[in-house]
Protein backbone atom coordinates (compact mmCIF):
# COMPACT_ATOMS: atom_id res chain seq x y z
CA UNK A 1 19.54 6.22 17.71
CA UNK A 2 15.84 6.83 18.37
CA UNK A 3 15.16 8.94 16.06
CA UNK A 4 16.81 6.73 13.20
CA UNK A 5 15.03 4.02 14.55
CA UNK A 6 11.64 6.02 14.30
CA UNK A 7 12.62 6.58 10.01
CA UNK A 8 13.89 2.97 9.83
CA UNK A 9 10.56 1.53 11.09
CA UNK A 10 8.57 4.46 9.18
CA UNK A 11 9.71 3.25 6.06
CA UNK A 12 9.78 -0.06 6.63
CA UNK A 13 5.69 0.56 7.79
CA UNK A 14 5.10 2.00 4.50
CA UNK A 15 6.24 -1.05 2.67
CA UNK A 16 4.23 -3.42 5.06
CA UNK A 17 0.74 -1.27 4.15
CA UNK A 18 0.54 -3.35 1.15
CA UNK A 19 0.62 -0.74 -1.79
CA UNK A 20 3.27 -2.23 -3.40
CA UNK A 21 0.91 -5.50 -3.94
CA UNK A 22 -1.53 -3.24 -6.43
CA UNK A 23 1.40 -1.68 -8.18
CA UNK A 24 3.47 -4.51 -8.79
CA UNK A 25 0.29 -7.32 -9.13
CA UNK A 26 -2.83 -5.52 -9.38
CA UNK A 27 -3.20 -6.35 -13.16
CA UNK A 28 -3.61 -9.84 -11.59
CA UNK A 29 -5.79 -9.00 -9.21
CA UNK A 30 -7.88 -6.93 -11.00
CA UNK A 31 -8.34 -9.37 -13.87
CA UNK A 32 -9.31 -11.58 -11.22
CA UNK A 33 -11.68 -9.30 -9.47
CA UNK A 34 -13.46 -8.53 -12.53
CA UNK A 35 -12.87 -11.10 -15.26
CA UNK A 36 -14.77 -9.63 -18.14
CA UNK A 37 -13.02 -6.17 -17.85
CA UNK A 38 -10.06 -4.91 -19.18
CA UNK A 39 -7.49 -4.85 -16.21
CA UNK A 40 -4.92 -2.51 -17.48
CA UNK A 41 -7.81 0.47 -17.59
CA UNK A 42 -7.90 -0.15 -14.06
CA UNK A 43 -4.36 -0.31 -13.55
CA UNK A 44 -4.33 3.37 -15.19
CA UNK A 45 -7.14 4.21 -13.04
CA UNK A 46 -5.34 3.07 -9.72
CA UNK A 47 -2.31 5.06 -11.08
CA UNK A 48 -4.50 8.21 -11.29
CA UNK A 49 -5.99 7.95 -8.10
CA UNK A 50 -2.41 7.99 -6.96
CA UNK A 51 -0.82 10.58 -8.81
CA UNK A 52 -4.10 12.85 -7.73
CA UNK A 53 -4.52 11.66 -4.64
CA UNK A 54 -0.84 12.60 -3.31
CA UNK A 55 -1.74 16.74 -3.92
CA UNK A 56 -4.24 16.62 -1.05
CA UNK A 57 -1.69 14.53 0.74
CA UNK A 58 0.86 17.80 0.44
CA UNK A 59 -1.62 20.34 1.46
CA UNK A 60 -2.67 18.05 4.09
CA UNK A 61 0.98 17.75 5.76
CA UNK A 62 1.46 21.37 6.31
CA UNK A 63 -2.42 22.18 7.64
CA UNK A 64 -2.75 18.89 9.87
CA UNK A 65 0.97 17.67 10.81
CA UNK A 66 2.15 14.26 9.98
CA UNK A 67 1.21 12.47 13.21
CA UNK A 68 -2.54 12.80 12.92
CA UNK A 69 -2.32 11.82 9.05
CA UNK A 70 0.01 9.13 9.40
CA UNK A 71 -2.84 7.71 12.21
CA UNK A 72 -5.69 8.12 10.36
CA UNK A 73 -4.42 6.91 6.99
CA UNK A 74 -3.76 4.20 8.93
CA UNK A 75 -6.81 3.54 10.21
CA UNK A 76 -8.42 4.32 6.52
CA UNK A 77 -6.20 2.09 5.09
CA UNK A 78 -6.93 -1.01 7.63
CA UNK A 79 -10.73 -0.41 6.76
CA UNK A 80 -10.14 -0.90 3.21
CA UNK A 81 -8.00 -3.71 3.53
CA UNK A 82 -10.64 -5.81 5.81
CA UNK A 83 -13.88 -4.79 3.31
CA UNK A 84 -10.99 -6.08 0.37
CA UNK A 85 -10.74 -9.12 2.64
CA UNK A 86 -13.97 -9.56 3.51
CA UNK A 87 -15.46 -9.54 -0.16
CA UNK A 88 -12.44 -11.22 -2.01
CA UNK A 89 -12.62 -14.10 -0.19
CA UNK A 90 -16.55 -14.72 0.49
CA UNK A 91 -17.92 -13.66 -3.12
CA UNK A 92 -18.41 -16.21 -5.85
CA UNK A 93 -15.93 -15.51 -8.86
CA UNK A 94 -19.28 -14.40 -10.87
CA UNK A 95 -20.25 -11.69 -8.79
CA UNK A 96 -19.72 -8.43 -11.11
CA UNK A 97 -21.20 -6.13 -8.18
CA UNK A 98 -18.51 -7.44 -5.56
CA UNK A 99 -15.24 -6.91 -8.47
CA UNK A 100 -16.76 -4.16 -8.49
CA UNK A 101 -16.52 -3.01 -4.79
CA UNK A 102 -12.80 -4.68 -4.95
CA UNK A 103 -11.95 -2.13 -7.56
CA UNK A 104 -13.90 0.49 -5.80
CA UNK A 105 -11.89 -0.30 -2.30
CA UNK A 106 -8.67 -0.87 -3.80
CA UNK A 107 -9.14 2.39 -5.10
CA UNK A 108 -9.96 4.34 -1.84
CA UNK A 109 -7.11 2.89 -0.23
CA UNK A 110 -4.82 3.88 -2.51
CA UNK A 111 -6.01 6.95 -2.34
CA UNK A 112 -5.45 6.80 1.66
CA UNK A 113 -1.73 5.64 1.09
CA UNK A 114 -1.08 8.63 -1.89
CA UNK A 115 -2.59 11.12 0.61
CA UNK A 116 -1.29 9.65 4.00
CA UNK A 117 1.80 6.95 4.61
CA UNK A 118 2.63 7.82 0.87
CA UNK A 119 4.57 11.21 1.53
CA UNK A 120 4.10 11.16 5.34
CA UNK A 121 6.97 8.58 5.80
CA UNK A 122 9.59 10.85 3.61
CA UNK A 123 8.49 14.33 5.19
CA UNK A 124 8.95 12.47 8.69
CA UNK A 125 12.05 10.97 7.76
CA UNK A 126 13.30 14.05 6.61
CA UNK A 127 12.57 16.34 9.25
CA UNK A 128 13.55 14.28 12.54
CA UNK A 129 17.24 14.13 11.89
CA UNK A 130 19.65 17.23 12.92
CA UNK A 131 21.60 18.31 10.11
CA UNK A 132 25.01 17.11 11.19
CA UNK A 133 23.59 13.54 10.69
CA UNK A 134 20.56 14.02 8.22
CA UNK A 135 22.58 12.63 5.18
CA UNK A 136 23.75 8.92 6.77
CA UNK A 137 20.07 8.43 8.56
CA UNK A 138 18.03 9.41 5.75
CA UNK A 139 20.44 6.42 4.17
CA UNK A 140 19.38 4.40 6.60
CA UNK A 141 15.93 5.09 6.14
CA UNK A 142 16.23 4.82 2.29
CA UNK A 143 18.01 1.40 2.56
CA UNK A 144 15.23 0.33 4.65
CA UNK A 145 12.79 1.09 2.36
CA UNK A 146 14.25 -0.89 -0.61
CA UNK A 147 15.04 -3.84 1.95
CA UNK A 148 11.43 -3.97 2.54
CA UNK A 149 9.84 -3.15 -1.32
CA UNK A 150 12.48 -6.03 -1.90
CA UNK A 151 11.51 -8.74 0.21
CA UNK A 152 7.81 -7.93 -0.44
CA UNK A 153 7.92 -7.87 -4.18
CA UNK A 154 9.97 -11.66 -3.72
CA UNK A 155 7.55 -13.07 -1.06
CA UNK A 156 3.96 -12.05 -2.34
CA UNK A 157 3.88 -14.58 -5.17
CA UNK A 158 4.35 -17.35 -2.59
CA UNK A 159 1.24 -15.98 -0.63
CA UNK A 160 -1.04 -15.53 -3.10
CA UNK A 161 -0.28 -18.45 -5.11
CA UNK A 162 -1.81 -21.61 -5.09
CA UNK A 163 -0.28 -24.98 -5.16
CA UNK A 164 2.62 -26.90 -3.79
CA UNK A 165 5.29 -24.74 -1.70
CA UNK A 166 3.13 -22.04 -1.65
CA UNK A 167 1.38 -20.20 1.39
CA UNK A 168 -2.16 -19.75 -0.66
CA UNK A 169 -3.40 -16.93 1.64
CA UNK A 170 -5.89 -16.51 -0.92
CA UNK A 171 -8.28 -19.19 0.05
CA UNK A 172 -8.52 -23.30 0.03
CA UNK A 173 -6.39 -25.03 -2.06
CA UNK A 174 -9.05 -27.40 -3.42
């Protein structure tokens, strides 16, 4: 039971870092970050620094362990998210130089995820389970997974959006 518990919450973790907010909205929030830019380069850009990012990520599981990955893509992840924080919601909408820090940021932490909770939370899951009952955990684990990607993907336009009904975590609603 511990041990699917451990996958469950794993995956569940992964969902809750927030990547799924720049892959299913980051168009959005890049247009918004940097208004006179084209926001699908950076979409391709974000998907490159993902696709690239997740090699290091291998090598890194099998020379480091997942455990001290896992914590310190945490902890790079959680200091991207903050400076995102910190500049999205103190810059004026004109500043190019802080859209362009966003973008920058947005891209180091996806690199953290690609490299870190990205694989990490599969190998995991598919390494703690004995054989015998690898096949209905890693279910488990997999259901999880989509539970969470599907209750983020519904919920985030109501927290970002602004208006009546909605959470606006983005800022004042005047």
């Amino acid at each position: 039971l511990a041990r699917t518990l451990t996958g469950i919450f794993l995956q569940a973790w992964q969902q809750l870092t927030g990547i799924n907010f720049i892959f299913y909205y980051g168009t959005t929030f890049f247009q918004s970050a940097l208004p006179k830019s084209d926001p699908f380069a950076f979409t391709i850009i974000s998907n490159v620094v993902n696709v690239v990012s997740t090699v290091p990520g291998m090598w890194g599981m099998e020379r480091f362990g997942c455990r001290p990955l896992l914590f310190y893509g945490a902890l790079w992840m959680t200091v991207c998210e903050y400076v995102v924080a910190i500049i999205g919601t103190t810059r004026p909408s004109s500043d190019q130089a802080a859209g362009r820090s966003l973008v920058a940021f947005v891209c180091l932490y996806i690199a953290a995820f690609a490299s870190t909770w990205g694989p990490g939370a599969w190998v995991v899951c598919g390494e703690i389970f004995p054989l015998a009952i690898r096949a209905k955990s890693l279910s488990l684990c997999v259901a999880s997974n989509w539970l969470w990607n599907f209750a983020i993907g519904y919920a985030t336009p109501y927290l970002v959006q602004k208006g009546h009904g909605y959470v606006s975590t983005s800022g004042s609603q005047t």
